[in-house]
N, C-alpha and C. Protein backbone atom coordinates (compact mmCIF):
# COMPACT_ATOMS: atom_id res chain seq x y z
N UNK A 1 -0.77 -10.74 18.29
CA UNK A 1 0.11 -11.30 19.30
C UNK A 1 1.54 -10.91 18.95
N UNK A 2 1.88 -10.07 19.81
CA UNK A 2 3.33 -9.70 19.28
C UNK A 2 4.70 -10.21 20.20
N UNK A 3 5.62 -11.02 19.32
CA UNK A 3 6.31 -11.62 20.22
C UNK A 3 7.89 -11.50 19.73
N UNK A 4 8.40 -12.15 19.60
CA UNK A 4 9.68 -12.01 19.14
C UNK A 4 10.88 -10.97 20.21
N UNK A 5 12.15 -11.09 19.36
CA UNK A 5 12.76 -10.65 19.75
C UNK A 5 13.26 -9.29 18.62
N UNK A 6 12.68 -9.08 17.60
CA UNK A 6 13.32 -8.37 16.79
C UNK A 6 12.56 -6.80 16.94
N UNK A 7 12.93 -6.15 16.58
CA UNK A 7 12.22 -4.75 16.20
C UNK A 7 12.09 -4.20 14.82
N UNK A 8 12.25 -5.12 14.13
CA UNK A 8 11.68 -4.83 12.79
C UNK A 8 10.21 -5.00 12.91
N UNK A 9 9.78 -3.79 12.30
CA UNK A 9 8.25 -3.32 12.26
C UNK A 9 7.50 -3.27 11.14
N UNK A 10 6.49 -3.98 10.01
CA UNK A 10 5.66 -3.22 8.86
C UNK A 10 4.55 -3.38 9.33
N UNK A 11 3.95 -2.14 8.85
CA UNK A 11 2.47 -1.65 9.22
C UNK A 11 1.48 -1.38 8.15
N UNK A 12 1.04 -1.88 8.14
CA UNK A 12 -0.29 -1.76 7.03
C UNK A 12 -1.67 -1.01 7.58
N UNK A 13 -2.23 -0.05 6.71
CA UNK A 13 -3.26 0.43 7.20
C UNK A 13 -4.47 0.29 5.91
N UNK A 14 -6.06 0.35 6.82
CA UNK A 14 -7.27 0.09 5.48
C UNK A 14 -8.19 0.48 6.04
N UNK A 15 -9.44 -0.46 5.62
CA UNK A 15 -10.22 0.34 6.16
C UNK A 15 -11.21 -1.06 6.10
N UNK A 16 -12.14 -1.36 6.78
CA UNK A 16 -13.60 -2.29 7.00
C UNK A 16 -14.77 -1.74 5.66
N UNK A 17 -15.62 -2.66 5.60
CA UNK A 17 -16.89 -2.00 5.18
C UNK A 17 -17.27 -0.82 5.36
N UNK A 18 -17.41 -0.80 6.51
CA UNK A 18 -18.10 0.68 6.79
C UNK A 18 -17.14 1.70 6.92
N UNK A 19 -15.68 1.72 6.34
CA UNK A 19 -15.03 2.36 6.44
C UNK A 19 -14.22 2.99 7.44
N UNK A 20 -14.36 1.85 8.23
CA UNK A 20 -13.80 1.92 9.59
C UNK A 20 -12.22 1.74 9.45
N UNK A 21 -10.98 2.33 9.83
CA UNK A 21 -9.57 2.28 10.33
C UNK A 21 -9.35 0.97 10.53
N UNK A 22 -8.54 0.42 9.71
CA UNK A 22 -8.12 -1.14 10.05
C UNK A 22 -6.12 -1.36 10.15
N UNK A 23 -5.85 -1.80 11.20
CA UNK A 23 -4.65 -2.17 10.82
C UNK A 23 -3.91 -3.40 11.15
N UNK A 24 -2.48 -3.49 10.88
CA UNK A 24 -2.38 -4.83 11.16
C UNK A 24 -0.70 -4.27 11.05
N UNK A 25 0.08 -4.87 11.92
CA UNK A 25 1.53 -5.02 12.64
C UNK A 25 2.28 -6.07 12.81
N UNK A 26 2.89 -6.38 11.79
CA UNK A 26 4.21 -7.29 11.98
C UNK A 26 5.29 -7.21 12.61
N UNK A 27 6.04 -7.89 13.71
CA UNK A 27 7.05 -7.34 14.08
C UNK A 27 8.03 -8.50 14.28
N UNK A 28 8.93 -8.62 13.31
CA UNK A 28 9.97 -9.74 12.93
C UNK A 28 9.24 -10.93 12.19
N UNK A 29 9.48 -11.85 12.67
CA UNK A 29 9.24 -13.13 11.60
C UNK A 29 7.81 -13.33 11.72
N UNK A 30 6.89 -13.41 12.54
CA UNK A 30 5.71 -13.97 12.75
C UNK A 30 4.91 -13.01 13.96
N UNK A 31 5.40 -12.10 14.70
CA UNK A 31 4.39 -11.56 15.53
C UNK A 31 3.59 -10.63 14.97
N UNK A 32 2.73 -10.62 15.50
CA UNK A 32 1.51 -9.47 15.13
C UNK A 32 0.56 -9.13 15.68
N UNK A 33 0.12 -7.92 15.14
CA UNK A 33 -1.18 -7.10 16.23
C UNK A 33 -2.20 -6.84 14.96
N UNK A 34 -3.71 -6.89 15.34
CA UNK A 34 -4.33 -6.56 14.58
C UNK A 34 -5.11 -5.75 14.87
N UNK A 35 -5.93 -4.95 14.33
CA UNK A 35 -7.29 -4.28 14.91
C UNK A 35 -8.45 -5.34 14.82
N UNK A 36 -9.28 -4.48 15.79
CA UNK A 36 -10.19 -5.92 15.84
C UNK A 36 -11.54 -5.49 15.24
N UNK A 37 -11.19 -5.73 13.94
CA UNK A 37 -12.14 -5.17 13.09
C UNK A 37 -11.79 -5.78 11.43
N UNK A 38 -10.20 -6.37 11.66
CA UNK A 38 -9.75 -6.94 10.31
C UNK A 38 -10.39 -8.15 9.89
N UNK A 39 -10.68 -8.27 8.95
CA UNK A 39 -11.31 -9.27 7.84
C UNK A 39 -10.65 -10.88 8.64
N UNK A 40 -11.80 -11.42 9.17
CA UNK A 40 -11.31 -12.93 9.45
C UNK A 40 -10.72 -13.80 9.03
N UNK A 41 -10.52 -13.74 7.36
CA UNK A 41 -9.42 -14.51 6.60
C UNK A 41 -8.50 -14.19 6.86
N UNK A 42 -8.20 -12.76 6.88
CA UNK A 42 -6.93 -12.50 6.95
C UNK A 42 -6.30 -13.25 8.78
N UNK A 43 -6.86 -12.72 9.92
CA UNK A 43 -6.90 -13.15 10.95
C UNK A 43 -6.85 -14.56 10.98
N UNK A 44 -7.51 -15.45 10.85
CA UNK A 44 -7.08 -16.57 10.98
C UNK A 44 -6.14 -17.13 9.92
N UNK A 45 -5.33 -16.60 8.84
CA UNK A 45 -4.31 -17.13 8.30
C UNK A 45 -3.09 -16.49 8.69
N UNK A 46 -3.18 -15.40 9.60
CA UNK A 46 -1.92 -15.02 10.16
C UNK A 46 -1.74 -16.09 11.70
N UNK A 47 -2.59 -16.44 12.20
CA UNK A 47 -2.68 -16.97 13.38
C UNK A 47 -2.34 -18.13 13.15
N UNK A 48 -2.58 -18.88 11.93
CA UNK A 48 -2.17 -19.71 11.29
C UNK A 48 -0.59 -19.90 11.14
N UNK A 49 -0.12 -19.35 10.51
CA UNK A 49 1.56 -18.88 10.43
C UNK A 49 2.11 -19.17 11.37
N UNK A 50 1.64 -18.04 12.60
CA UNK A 50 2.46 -17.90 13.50
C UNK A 50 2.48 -19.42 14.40
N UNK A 51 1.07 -19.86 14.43
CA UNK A 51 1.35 -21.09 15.24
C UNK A 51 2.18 -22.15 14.43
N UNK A 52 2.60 -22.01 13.30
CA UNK A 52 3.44 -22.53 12.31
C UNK A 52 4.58 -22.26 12.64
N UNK A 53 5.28 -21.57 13.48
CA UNK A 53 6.31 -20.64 13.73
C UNK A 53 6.84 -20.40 11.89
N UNK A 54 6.04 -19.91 11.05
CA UNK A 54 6.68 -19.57 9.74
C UNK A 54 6.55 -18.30 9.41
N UNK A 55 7.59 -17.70 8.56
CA UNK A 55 7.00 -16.32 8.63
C UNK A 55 5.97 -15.69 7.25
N UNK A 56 5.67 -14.47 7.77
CA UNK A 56 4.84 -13.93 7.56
C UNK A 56 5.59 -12.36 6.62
N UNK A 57 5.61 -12.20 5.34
CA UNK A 57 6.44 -11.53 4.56
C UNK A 57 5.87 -9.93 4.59
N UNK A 58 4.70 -9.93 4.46
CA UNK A 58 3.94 -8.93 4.17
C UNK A 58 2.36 -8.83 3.99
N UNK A 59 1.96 -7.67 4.58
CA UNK A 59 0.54 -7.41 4.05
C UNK A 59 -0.16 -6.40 4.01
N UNK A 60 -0.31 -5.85 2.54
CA UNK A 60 -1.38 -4.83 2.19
C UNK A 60 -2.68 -4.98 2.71
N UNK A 61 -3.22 -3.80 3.56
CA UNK A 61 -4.57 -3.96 4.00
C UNK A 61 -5.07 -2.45 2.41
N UNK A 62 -6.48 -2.83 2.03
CA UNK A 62 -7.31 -2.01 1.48
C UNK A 62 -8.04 -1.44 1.54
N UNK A 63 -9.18 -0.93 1.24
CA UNK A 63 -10.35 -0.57 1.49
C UNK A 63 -11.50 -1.94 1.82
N UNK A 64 -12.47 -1.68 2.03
CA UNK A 64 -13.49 -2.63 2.40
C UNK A 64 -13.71 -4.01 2.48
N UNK A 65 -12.26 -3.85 3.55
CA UNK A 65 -11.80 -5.15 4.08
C UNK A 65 -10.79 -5.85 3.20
N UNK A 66 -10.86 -5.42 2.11
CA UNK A 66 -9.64 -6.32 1.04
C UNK A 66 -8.12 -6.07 1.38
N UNK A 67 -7.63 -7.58 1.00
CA UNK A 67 -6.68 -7.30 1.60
C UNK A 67 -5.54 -8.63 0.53
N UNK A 68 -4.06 -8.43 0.85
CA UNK A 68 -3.14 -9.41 0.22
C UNK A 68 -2.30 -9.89 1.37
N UNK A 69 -1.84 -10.66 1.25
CA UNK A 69 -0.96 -11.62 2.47
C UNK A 69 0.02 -12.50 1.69
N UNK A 70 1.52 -12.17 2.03
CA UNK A 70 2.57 -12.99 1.55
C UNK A 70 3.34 -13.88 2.64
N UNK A 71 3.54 -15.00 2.36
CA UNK A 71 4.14 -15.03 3.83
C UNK A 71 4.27 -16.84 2.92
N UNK A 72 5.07 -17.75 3.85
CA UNK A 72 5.44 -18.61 3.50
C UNK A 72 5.17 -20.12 3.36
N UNK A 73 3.62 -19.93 3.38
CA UNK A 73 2.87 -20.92 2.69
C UNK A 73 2.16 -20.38 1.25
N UNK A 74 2.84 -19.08 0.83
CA UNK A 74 2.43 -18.46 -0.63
C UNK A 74 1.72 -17.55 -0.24
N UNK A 75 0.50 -17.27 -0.82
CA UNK A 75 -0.14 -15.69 -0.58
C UNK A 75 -1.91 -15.77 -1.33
N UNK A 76 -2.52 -14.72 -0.29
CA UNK A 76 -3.75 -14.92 -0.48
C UNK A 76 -4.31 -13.44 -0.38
N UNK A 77 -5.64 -13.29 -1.53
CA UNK A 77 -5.86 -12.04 -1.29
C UNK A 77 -7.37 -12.21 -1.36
N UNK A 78 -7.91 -11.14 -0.82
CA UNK A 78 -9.35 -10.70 -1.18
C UNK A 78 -9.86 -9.71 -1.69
N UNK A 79 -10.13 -9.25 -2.73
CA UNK A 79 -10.18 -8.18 -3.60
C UNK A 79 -11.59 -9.07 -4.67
N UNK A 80 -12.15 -7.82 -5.11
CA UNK A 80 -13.28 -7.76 -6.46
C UNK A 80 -12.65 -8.33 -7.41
N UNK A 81 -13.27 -9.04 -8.30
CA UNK A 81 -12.48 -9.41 -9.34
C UNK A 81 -12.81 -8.39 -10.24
N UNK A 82 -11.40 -8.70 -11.27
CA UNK A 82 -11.10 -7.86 -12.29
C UNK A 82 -9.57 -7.94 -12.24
N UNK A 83 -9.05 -6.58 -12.92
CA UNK A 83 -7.51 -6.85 -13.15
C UNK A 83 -6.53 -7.17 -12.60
N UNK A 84 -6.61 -6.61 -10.97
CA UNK A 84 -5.94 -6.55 -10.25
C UNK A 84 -5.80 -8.68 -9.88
N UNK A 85 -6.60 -8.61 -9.52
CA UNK A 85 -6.96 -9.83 -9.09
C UNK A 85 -6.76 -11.36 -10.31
N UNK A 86 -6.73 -10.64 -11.34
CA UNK A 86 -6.03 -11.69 -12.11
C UNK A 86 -4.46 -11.59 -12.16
N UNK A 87 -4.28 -10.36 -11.77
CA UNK A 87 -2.49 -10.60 -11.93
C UNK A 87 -2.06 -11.29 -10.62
N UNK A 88 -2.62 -11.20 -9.68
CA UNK A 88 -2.55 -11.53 -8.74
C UNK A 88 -2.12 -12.76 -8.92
N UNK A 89 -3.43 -13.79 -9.50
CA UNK A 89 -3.68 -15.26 -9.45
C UNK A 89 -2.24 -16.08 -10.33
N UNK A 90 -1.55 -14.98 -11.56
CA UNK A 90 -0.64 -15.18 -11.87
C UNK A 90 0.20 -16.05 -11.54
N UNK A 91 0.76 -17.24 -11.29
CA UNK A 91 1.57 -17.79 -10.58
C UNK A 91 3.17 -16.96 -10.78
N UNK A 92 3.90 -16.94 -9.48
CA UNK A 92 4.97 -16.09 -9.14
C UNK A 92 5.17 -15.67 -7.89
N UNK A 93 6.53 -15.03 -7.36
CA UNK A 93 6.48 -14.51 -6.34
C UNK A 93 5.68 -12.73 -6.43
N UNK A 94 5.26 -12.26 -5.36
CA UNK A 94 5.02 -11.15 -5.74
C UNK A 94 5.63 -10.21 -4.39
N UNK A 95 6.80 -9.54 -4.81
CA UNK A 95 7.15 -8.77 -4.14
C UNK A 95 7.31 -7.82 -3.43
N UNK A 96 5.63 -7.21 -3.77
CA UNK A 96 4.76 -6.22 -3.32
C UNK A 96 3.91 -5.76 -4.44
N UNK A 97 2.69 -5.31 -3.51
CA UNK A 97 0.98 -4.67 -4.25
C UNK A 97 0.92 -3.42 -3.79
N UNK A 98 0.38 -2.55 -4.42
CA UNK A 98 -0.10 -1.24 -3.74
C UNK A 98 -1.41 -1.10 -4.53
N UNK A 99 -2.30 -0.72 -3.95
CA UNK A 99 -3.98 -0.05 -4.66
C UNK A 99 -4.30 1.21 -4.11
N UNK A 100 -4.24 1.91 -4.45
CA UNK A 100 -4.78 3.36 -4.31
C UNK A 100 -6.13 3.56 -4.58
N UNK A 101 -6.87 4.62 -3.75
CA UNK A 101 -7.98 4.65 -3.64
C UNK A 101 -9.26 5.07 -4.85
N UNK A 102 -8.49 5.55 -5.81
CA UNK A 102 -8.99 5.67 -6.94
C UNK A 102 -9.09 4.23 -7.98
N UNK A 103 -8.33 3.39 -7.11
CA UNK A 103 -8.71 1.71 -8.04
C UNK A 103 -7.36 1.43 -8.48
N UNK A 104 -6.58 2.12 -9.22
CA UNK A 104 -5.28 1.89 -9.96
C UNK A 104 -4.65 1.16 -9.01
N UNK A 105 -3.59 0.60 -9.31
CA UNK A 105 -2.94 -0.36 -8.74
C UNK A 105 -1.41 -1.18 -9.37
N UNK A 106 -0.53 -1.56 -9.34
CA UNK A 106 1.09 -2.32 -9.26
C UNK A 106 1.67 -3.14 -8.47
N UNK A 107 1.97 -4.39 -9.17
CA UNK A 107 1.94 -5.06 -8.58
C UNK A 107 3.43 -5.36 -8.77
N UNK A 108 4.56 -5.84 -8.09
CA UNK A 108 5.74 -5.73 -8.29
C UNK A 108 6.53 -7.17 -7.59
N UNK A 109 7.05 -7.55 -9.44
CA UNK A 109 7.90 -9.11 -8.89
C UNK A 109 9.28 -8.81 -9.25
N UNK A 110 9.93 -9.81 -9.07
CA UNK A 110 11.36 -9.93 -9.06
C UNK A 110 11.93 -9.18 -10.49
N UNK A 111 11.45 -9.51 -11.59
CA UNK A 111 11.95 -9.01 -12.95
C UNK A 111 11.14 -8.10 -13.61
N UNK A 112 10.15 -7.64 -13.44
CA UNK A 112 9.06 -6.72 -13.54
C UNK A 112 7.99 -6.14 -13.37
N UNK A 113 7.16 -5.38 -13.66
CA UNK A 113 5.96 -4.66 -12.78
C UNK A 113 4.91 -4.85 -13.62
N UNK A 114 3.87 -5.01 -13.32
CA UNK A 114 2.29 -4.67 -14.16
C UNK A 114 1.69 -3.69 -13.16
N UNK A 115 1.12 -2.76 -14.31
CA UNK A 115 0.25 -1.41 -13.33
C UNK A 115 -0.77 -1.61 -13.95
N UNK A 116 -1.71 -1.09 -13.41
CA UNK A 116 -3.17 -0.23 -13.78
C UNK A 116 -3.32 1.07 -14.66
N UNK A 117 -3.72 1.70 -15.70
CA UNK A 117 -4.17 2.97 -16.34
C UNK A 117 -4.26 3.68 -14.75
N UNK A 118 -3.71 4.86 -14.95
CA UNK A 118 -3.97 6.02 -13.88
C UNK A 118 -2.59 5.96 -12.78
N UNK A 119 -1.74 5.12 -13.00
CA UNK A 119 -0.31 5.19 -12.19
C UNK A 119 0.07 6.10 -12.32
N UNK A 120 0.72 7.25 -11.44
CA UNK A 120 1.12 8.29 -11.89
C UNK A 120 2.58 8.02 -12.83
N UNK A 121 2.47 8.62 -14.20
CA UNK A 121 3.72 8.07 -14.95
C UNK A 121 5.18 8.63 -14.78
N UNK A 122 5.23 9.43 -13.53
CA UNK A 122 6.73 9.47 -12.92
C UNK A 122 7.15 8.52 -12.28
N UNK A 123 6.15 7.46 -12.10
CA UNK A 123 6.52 6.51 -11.04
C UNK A 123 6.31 5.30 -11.99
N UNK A 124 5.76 4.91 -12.86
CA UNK A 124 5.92 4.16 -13.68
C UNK A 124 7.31 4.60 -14.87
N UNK A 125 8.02 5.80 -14.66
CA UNK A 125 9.19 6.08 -15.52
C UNK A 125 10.23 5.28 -14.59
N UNK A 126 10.23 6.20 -13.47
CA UNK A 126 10.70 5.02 -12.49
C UNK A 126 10.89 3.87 -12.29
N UNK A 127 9.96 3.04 -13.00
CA UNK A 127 9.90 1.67 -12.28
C UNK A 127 10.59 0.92 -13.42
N UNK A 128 10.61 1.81 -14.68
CA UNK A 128 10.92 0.94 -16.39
C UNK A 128 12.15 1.28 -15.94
N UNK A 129 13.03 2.28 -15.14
CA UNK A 129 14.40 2.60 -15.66
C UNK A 129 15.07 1.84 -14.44
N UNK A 130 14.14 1.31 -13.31
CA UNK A 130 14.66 0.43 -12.63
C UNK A 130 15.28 -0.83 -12.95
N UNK A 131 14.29 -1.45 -14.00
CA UNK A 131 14.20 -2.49 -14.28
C UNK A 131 15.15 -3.18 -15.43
N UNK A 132 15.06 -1.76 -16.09
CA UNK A 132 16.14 -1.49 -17.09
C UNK A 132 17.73 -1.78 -16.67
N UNK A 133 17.67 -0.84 -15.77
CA UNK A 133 19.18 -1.19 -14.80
C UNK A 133 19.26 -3.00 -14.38
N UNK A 134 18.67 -3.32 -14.20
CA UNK A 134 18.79 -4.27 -13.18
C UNK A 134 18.96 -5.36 -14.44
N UNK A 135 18.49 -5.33 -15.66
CA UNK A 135 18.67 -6.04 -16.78
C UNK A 135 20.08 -5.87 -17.21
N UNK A 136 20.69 -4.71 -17.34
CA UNK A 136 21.71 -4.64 -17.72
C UNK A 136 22.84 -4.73 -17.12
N UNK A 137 22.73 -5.39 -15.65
CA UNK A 137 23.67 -5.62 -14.34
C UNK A 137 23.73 -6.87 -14.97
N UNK A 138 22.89 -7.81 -15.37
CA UNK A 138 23.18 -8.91 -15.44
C UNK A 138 23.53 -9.34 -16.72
């Protein structure tokens, strides 16, 4: 349901079980479009929100239906357990997830990052000399 007045846009793309194209469209505080094929948790906790008029921060869609949701009753994900999924449970804000299709994965909060083995390490050089900076601003 896409409503608002804003044109700020994030788009998330994944995929179903069967590997079917899944997506899902935020546009400003609370509107959204989904495919109709996305994982029902996720669907009914965005529908949720919005009839909340609260917003809705972000959301990684994954592979086979898994998925993360930030938004401002906190955040919920569906993923296999294992690593990812315990950092997850972490209590904190989390400022963004990414999982790549090979499994690896980063998860990124306010003061630092946890990755997965297999991050590419230009982008984990990246992320230490970010962080680095941002320590020494303060």
């Amino acid at each position: 349901e896409m409503t608002g007045l804003s044109r700020h846009v994030k788009v998330s793309f994944g995929s179903d079980i069967y590997r079917t194209e899944t997506y899902c469209f935020i546009q400003g505080r609370n509107g959204y479009a989904l495919s109709s094929n996305i994982n029902s948790g996720l669907e009914d906790r965005m529908k949720q929100i919005h009839e909340q008029r609260k917003t809705i921060h972000f959301v990684r869609l994954f592979d086979n239906g898994y998925y993360f949701i930030s938004d401002d009753n906190g955040s919920e994900w569906v993923l296999p357990d294992g690593p990812l999924s315990e950092e997850l449970a972490i209590i904190g804000k989390k400022e963004d997830v990414a999982k790549a299709k090979d499994g690896s994965w980063i998860v990124i909060r306010a003061n630092h990052y946890v990755s997965s083995t297999g991050v590419d390490k230009a982008l984990t050089q990246q992320l230490k000399q970010f962080y680095r900076d941002q320590k020494n601003r303060n």
